[in-house]
PDB file of N, CA and C in Angstrom:
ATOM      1  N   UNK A   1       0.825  -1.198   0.000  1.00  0.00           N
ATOM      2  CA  UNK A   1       0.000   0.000   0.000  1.00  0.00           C
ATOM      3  C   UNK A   1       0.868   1.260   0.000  1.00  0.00           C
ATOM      4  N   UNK A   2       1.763   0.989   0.725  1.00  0.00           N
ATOM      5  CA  UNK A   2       2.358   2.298   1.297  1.00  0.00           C
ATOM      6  C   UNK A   2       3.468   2.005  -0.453  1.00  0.00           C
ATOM      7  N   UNK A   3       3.980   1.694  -0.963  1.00  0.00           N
ATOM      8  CA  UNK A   3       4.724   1.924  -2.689  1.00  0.00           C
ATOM      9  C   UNK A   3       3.478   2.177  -3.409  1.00  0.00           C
ATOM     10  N   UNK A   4       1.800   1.563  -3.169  1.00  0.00           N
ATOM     11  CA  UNK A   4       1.534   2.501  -4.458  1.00  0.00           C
ATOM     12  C   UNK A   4       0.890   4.039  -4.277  1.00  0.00           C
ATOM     13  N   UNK A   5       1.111   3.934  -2.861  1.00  0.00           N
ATOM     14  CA  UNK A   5       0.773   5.834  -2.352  1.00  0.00           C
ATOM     15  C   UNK A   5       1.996   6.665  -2.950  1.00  0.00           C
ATOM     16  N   UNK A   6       3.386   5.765  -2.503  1.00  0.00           N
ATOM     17  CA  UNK A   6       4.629   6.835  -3.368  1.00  0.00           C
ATOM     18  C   UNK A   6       4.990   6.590  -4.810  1.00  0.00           C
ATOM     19  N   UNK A   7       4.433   5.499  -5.263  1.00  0.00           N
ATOM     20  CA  UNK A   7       4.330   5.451  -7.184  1.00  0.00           C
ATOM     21  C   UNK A   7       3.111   6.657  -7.528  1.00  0.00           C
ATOM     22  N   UNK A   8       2.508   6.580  -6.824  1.00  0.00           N
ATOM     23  CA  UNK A   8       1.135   7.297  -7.298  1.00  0.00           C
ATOM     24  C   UNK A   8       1.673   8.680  -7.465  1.00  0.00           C
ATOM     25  N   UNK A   9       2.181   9.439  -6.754  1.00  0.00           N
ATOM     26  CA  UNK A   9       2.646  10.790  -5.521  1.00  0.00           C
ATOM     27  C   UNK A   9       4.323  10.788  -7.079  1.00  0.00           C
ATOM     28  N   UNK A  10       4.544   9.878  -7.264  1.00  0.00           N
ATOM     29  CA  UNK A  10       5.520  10.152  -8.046  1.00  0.00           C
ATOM     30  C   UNK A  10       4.915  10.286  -9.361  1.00  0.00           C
ATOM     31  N   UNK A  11       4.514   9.547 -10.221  1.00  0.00           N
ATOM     32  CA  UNK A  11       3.726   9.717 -11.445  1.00  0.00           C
ATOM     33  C   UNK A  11       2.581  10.837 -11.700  1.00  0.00           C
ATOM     34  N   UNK A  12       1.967  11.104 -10.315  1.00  0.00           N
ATOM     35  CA  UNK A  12       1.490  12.819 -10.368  1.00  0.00           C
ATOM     36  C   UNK A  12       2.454  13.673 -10.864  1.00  0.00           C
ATOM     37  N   UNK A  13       3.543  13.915  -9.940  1.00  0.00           N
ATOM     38  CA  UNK A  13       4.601  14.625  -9.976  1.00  0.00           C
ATOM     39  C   UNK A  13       4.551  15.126 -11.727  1.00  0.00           C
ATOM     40  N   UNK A  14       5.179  13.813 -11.862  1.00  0.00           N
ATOM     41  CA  UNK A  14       5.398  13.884 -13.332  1.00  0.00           C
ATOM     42  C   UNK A  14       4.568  14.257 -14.249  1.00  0.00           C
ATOM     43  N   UNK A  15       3.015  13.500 -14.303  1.00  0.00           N
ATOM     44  CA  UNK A  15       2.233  14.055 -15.042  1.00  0.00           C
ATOM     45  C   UNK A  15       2.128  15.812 -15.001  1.00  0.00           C
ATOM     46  N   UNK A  16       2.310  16.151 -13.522  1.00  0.00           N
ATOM     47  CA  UNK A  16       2.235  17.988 -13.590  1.00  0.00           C
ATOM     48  C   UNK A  16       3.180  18.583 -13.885  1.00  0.00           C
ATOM     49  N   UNK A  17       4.125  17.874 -14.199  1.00  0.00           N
ATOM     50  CA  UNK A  17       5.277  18.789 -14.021  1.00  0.00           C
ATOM     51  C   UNK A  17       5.532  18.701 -16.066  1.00  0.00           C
ATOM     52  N   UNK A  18       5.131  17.668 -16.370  1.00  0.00           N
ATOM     53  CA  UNK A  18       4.787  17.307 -17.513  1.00  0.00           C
ATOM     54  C   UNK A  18       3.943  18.529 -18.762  1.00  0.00           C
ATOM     55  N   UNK A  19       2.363  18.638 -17.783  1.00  0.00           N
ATOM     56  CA  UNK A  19       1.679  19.575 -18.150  1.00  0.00           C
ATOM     57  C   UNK A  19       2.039  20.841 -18.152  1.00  0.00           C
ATOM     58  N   UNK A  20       2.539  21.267 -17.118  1.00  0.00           N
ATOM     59  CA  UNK A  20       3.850  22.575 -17.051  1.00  0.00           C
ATOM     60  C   UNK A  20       4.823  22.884 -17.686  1.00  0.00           C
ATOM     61  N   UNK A  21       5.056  21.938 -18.023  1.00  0.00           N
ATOM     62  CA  UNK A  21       6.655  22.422 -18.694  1.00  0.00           C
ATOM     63  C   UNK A  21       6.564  22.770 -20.025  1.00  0.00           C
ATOM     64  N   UNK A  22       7.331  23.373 -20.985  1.00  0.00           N
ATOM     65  CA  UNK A  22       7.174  23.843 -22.153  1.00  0.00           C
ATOM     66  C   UNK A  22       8.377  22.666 -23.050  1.00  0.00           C
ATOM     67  N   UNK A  23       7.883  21.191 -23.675  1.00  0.00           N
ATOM     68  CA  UNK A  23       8.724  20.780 -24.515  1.00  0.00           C
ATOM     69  C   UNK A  23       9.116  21.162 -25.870  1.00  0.00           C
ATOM     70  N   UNK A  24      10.017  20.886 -26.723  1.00  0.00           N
ATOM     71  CA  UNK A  24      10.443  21.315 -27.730  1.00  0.00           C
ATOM     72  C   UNK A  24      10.088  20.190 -28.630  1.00  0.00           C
ATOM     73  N   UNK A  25       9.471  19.001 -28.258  1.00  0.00           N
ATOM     74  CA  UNK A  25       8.988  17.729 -29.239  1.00  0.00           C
ATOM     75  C   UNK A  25       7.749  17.221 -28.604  1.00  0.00           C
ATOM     76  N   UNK A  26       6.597  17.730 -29.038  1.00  0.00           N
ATOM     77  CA  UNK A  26       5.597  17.770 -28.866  1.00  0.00           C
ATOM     78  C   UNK A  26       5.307  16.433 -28.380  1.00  0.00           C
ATOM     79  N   UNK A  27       5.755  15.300 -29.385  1.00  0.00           N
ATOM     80  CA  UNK A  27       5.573  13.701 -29.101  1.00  0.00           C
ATOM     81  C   UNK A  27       5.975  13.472 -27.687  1.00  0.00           C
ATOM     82  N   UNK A  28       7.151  14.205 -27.354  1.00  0.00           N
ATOM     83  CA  UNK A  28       7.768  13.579 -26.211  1.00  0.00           C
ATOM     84  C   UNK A  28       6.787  13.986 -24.473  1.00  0.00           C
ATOM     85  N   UNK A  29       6.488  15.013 -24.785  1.00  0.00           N
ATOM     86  CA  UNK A  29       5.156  15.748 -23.807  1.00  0.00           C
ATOM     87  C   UNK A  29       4.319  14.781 -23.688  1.00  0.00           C
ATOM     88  N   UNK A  30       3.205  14.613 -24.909  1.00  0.00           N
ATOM     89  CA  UNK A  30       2.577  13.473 -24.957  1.00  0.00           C
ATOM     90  C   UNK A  30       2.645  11.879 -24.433  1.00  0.00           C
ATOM     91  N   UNK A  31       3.946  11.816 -24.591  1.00  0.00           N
ATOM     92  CA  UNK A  31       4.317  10.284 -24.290  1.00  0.00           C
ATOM     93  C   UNK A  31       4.533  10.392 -22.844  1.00  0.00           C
ATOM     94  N   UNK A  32       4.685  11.130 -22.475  1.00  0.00           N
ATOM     95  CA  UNK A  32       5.491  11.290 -20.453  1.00  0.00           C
ATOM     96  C   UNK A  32       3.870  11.377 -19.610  1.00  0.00           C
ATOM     97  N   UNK A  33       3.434  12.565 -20.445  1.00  0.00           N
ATOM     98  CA  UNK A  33       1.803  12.793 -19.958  1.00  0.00           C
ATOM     99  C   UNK A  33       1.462  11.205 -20.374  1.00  0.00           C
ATOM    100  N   UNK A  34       1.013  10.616 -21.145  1.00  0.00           N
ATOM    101  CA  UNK A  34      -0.074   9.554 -21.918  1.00  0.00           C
ATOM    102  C   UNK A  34       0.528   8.447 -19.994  1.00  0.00           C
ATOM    103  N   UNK A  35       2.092   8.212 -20.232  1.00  0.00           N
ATOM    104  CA  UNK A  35       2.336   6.819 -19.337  1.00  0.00           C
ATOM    105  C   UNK A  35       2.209   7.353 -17.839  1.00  0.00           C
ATOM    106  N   UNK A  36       2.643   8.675 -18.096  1.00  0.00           N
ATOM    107  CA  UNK A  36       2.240   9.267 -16.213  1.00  0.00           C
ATOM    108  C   UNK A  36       0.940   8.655 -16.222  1.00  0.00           C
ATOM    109  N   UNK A  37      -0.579   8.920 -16.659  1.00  0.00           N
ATOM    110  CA  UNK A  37      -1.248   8.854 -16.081  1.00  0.00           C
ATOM    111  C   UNK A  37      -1.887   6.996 -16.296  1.00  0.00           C
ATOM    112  N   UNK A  38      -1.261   6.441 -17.054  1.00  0.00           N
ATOM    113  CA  UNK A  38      -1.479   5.345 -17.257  1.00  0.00           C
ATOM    114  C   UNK A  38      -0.996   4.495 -15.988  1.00  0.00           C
ATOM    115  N   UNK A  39       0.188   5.006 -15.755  1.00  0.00           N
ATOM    116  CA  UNK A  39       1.527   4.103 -14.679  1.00  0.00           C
ATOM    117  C   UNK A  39       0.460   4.399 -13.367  1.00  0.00           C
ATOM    118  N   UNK A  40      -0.133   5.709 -13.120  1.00  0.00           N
ATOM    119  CA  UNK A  40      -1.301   5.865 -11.696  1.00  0.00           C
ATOM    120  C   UNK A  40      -2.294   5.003 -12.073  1.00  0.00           C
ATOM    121  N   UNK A  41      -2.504   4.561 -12.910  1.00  0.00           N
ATOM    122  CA  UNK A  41      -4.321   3.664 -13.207  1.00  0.00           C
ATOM    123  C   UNK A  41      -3.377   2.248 -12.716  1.00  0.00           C
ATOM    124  N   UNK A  42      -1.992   1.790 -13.791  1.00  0.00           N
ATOM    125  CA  UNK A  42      -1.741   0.500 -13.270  1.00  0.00           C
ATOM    126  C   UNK A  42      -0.878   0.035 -11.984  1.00  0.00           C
ATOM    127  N   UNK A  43      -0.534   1.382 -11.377  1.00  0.00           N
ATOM    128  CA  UNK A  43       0.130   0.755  -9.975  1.00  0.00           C
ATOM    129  C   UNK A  43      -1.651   0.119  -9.219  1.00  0.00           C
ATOM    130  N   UNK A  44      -2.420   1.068  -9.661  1.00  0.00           N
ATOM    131  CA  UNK A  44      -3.728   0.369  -8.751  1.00  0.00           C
ATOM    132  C   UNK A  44      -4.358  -0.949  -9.270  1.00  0.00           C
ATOM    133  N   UNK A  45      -4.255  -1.006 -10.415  1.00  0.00           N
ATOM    134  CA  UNK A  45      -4.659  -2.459 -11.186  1.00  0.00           C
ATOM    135  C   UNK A  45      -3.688  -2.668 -12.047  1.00  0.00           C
ATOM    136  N   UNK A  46      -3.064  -3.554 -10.943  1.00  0.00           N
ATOM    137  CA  UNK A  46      -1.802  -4.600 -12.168  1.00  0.00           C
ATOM    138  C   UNK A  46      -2.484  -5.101 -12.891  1.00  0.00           C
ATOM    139  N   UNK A  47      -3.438  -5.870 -12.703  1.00  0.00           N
ATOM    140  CA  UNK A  47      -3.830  -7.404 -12.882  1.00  0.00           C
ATOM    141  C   UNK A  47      -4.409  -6.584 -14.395  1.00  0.00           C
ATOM    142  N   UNK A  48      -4.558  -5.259 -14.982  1.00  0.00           N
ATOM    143  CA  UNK A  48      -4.678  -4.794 -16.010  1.00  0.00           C
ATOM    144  C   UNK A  48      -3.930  -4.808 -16.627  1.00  0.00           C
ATOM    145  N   UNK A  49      -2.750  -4.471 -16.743  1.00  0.00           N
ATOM    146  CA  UNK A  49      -1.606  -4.175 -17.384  1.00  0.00           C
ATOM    147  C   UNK A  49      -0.945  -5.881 -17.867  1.00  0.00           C
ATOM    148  N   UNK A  50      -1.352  -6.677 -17.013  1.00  0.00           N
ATOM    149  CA  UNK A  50      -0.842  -8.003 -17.574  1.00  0.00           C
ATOM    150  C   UNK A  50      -2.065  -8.439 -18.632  1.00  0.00           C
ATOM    151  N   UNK A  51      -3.073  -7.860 -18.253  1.00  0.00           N
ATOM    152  CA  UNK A  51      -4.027  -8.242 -19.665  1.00  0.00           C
ATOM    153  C   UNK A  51      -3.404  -7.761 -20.879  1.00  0.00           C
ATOM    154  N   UNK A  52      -3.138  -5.987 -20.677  1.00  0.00           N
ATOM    155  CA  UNK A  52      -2.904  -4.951 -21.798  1.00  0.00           C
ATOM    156  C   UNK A  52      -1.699  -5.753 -22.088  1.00  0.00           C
ATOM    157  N   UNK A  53      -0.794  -6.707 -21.475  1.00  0.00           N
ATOM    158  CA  UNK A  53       0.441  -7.031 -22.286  1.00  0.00           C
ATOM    159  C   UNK A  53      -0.017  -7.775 -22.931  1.00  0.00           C
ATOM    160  N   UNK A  54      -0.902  -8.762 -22.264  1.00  0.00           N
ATOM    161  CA  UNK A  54      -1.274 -10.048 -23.140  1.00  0.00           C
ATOM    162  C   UNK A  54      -1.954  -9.307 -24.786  1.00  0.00           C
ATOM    163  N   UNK A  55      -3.151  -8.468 -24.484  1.00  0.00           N
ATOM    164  CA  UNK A  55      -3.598  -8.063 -25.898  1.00  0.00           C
ATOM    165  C   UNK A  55      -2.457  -7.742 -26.502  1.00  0.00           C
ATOM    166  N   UNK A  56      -1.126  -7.420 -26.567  1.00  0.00           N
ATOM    167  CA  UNK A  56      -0.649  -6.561 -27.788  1.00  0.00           C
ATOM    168  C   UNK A  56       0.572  -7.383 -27.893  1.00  0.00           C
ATOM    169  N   UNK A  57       0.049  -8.865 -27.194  1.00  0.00           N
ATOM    170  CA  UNK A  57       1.293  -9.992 -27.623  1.00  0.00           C
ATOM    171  C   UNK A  57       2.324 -10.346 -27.071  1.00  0.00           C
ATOM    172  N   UNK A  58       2.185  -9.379 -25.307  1.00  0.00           N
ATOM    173  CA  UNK A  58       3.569  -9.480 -24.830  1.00  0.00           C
ATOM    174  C   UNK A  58       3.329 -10.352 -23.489  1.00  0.00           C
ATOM    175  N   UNK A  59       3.751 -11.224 -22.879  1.00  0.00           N
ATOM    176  CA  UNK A  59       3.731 -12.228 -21.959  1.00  0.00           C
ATOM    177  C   UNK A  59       3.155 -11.588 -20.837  1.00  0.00           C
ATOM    178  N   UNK A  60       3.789 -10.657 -20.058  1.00  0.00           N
ATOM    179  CA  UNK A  60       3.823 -10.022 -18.606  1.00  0.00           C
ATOM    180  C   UNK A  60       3.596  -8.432 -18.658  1.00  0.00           C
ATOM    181  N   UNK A  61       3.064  -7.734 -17.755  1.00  0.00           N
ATOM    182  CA  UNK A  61       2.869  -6.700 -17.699  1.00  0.00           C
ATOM    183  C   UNK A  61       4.031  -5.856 -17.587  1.00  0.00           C
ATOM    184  N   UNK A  62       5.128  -6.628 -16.445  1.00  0.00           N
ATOM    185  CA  UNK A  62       6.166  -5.785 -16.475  1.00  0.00           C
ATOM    186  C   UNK A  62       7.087  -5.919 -17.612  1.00  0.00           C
ATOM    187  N   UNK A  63       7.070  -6.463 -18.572  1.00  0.00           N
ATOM    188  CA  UNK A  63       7.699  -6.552 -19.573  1.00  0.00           C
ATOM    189  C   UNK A  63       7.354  -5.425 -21.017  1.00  0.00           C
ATOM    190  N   UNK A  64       6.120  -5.022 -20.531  1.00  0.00           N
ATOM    191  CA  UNK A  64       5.569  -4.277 -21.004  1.00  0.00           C
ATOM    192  C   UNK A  64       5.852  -2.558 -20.616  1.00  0.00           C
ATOM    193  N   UNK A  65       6.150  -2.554 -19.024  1.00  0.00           N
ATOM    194  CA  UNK A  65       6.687  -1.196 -18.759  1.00  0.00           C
ATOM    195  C   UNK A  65       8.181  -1.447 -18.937  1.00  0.00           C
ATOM    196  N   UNK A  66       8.677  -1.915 -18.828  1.00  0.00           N
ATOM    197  CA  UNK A  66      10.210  -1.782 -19.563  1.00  0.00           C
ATOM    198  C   UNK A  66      10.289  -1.599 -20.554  1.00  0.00           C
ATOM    199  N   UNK A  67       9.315  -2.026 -22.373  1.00  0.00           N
ATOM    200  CA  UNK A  67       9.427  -1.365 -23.061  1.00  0.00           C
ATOM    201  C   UNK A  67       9.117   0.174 -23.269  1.00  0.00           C
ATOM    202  N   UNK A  68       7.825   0.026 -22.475  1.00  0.00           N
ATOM    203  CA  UNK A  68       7.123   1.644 -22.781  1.00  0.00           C
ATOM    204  C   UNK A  68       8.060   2.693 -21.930  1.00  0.00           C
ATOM    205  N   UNK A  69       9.087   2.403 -21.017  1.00  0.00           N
ATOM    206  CA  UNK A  69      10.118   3.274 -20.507  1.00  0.00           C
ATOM    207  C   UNK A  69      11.464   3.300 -21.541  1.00  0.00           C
ATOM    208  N   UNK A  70      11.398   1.686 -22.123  1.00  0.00           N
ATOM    209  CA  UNK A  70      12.276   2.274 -23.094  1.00  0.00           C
ATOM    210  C   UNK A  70      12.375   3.458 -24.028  1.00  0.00           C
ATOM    211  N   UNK A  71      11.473   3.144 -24.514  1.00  0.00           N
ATOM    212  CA  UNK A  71      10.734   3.964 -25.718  1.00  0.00           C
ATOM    213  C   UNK A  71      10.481   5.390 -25.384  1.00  0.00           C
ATOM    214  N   UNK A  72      10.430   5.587 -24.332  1.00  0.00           N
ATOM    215  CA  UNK A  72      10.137   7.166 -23.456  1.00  0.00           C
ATOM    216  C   UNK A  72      11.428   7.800 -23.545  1.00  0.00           C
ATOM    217  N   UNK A  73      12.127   6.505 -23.120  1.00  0.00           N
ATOM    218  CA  UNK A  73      13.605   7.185 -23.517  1.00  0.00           C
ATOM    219  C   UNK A  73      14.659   7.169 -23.697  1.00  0.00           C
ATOM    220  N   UNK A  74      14.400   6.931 -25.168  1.00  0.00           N
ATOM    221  CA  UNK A  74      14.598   6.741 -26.656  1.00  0.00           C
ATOM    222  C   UNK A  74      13.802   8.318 -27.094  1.00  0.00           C
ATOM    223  N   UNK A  75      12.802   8.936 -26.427  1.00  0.00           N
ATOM    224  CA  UNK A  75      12.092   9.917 -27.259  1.00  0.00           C
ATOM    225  C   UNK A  75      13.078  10.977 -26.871  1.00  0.00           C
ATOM    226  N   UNK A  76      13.361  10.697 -24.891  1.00  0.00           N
ATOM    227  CA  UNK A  76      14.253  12.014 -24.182  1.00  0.00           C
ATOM    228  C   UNK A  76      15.458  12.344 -25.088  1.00  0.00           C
ATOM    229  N   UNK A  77      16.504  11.210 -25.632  1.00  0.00           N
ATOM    230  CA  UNK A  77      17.582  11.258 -25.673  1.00  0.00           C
ATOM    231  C   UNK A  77      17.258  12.113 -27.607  1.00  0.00           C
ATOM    232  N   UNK A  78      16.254  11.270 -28.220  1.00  0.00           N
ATOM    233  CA  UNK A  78      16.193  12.066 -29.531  1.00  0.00           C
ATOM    234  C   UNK A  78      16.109  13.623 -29.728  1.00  0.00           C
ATOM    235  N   UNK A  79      15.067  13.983 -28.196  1.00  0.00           N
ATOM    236  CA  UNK A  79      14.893  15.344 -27.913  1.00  0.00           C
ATOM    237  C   UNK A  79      16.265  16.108 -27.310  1.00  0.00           C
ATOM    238  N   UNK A  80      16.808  15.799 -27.037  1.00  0.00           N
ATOM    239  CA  UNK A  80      18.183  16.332 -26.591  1.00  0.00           C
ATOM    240  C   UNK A  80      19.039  16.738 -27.133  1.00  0.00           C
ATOM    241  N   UNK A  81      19.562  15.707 -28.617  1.00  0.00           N
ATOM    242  CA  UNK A  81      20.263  16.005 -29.758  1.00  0.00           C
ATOM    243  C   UNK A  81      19.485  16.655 -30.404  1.00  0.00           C
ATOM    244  N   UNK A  82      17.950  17.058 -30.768  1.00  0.00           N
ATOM    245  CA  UNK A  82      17.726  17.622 -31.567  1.00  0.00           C
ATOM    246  C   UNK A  82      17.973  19.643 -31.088  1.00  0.00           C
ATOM    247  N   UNK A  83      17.300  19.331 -29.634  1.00  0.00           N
ATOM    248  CA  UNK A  83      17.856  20.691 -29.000  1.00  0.00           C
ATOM    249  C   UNK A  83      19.473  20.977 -29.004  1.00  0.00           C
ATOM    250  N   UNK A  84      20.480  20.203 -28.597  1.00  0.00           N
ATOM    251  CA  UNK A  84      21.679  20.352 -28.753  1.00  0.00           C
ATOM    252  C   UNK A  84      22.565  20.843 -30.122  1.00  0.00           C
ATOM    253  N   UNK A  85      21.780  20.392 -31.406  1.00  0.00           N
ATOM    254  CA  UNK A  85      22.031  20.849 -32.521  1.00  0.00           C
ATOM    255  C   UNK A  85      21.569  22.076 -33.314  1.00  0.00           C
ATOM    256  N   UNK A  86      20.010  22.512 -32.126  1.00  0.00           N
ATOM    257  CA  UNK A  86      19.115  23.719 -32.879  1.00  0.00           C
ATOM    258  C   UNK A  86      20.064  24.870 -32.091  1.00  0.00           C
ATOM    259  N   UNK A  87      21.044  24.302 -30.712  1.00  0.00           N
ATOM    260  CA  UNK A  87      21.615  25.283 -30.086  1.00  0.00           C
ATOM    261  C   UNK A  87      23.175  25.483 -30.793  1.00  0.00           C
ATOM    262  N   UNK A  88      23.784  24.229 -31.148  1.00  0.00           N
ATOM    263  CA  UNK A  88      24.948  24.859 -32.025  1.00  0.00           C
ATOM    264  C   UNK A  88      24.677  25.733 -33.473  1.00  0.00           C
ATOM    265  N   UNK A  89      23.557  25.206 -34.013  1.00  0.00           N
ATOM    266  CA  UNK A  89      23.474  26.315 -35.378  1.00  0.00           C
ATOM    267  C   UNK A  89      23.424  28.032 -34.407  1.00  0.00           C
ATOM    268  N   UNK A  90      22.645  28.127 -34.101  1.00  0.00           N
ATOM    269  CA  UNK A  90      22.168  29.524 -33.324  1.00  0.00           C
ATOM    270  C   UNK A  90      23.832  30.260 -33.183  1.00  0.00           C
ATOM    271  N   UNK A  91      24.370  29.030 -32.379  1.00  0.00           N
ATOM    272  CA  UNK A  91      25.629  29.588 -31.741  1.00  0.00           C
ATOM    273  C   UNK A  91      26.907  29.915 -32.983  1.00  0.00           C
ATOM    274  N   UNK A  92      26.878  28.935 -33.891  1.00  0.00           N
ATOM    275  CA  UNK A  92      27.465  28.852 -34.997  1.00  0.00           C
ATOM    276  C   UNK A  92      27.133  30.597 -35.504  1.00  0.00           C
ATOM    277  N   UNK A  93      25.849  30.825 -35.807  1.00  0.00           N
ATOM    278  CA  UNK A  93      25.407  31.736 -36.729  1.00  0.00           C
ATOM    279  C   UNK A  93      25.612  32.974 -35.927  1.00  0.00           C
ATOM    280  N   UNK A  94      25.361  33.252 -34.353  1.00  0.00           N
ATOM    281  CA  UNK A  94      26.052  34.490 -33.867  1.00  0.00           C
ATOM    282  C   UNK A  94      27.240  34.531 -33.677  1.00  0.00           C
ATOM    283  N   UNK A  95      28.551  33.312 -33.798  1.00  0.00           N
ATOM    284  CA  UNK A  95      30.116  33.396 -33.680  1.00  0.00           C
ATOM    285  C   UNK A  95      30.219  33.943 -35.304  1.00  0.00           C
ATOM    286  N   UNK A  96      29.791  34.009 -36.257  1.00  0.00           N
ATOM    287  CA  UNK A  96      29.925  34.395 -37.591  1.00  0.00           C
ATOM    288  C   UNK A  96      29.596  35.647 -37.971  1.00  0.00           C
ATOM    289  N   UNK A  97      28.643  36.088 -37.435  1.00  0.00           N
ATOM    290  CA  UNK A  97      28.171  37.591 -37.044  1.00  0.00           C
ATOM    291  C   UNK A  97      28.877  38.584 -36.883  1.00  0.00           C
ATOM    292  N   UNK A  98      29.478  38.101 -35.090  1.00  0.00           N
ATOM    293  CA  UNK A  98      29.880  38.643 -34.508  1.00  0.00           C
ATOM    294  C   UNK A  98      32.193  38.893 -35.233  1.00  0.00           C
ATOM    295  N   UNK A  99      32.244  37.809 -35.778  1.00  0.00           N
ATOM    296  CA  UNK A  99      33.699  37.310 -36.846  1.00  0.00           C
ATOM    297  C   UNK A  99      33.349  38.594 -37.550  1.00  0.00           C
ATOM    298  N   UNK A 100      32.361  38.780 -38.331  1.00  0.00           N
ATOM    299  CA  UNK A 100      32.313  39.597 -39.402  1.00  0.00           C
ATOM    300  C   UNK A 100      32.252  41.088 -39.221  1.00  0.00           C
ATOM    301  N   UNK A 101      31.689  41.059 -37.626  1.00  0.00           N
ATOM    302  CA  UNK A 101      31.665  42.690 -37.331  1.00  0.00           C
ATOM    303  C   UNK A 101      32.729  43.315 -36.728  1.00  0.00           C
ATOM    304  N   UNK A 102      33.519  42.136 -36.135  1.00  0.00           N
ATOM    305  CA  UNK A 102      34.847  42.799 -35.617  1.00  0.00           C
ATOM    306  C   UNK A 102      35.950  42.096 -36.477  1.00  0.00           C
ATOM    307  N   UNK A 103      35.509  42.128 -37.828  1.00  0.00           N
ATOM    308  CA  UNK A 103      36.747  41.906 -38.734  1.00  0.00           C
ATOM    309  C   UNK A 103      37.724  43.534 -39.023  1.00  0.00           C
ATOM    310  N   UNK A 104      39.075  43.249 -38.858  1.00  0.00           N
ATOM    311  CA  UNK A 104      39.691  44.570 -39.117  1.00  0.00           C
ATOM    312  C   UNK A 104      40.279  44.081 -40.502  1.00  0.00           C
ATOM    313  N   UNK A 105      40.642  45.235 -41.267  1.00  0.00           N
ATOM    314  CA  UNK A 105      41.022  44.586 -43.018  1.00  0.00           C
ATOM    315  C   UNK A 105      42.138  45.439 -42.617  1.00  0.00           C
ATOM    316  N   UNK A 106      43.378  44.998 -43.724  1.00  0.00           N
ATOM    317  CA  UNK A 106      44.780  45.553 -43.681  1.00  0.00           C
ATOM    318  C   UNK A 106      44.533  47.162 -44.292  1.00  0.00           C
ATOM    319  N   UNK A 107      45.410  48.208 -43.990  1.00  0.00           N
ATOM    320  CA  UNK A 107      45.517  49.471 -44.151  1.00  0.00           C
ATOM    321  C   UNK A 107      46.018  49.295 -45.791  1.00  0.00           C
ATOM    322  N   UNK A 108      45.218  49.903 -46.213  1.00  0.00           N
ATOM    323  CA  UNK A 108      45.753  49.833 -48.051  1.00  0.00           C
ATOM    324  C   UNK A 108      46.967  50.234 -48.040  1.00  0.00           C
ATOM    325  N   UNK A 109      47.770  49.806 -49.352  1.00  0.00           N
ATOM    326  CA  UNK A 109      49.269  49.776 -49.264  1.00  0.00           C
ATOM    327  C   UNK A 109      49.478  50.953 -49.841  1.00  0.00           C
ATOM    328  N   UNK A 110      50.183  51.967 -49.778  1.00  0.00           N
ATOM    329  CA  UNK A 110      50.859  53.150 -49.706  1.00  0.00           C
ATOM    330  C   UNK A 110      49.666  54.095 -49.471  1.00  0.00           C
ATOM    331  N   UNK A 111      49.375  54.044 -48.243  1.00  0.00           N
ATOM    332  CA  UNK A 111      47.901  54.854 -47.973  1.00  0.00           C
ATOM    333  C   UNK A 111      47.836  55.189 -46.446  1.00  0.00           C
TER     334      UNK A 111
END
């Protein structure tokens, strides 16, 4: 009782903090929200989640949240490089800017 009061208390967490936050991959929001509130329905009914594995072919329930955590993140780590790369262009494009505005050119020759 007392783990699914702090699974519960944790997967809130997440779901709000989820709804709050501003992501940059819309999918990945979705997917954190969709299993937050799923993971609160199945800490209270396992005996669901071993059905939901069985429908979609998979033996055990917990075999089933190890993929769907995989896959969560698998979304984090895609979202990371994609932010990490939207932040080197940015950075790229104001170090080039900034190259070009404090470029000094040589004093013309006999001048």
């Amino acid at each position: 009782m007392i783990v699914s009061l702090v699974a519960s208390a944790l997967f809130g967490s997440v779901l709000f903090l989820a709804a709050v936050r501003k992501f940059t991959f819309l999918g990945l929001k979705l997917a954190v929200m969709t299993f937050a509130a799923a993971g609160v329905y199945f800490v209270w009914n396992p005996d669901q989640m071993t059905r939901l594995a069985q429908m979609v072919g998979i033996g055990r329930g917990a075999d089933l949240v190890t993929y769907a955590t995989t896959l969560i993140l698998f979304l984090t780590v895609v979202a990371a490089i994609m932010r990490e790369r939207r932040s080197n262009d940015v950075l790229t494009l104001l170090v080039r800017r900034l190259a070009i505005q404090q470029a000094r050119f040589p004093d013309a020759p006999g001048g």
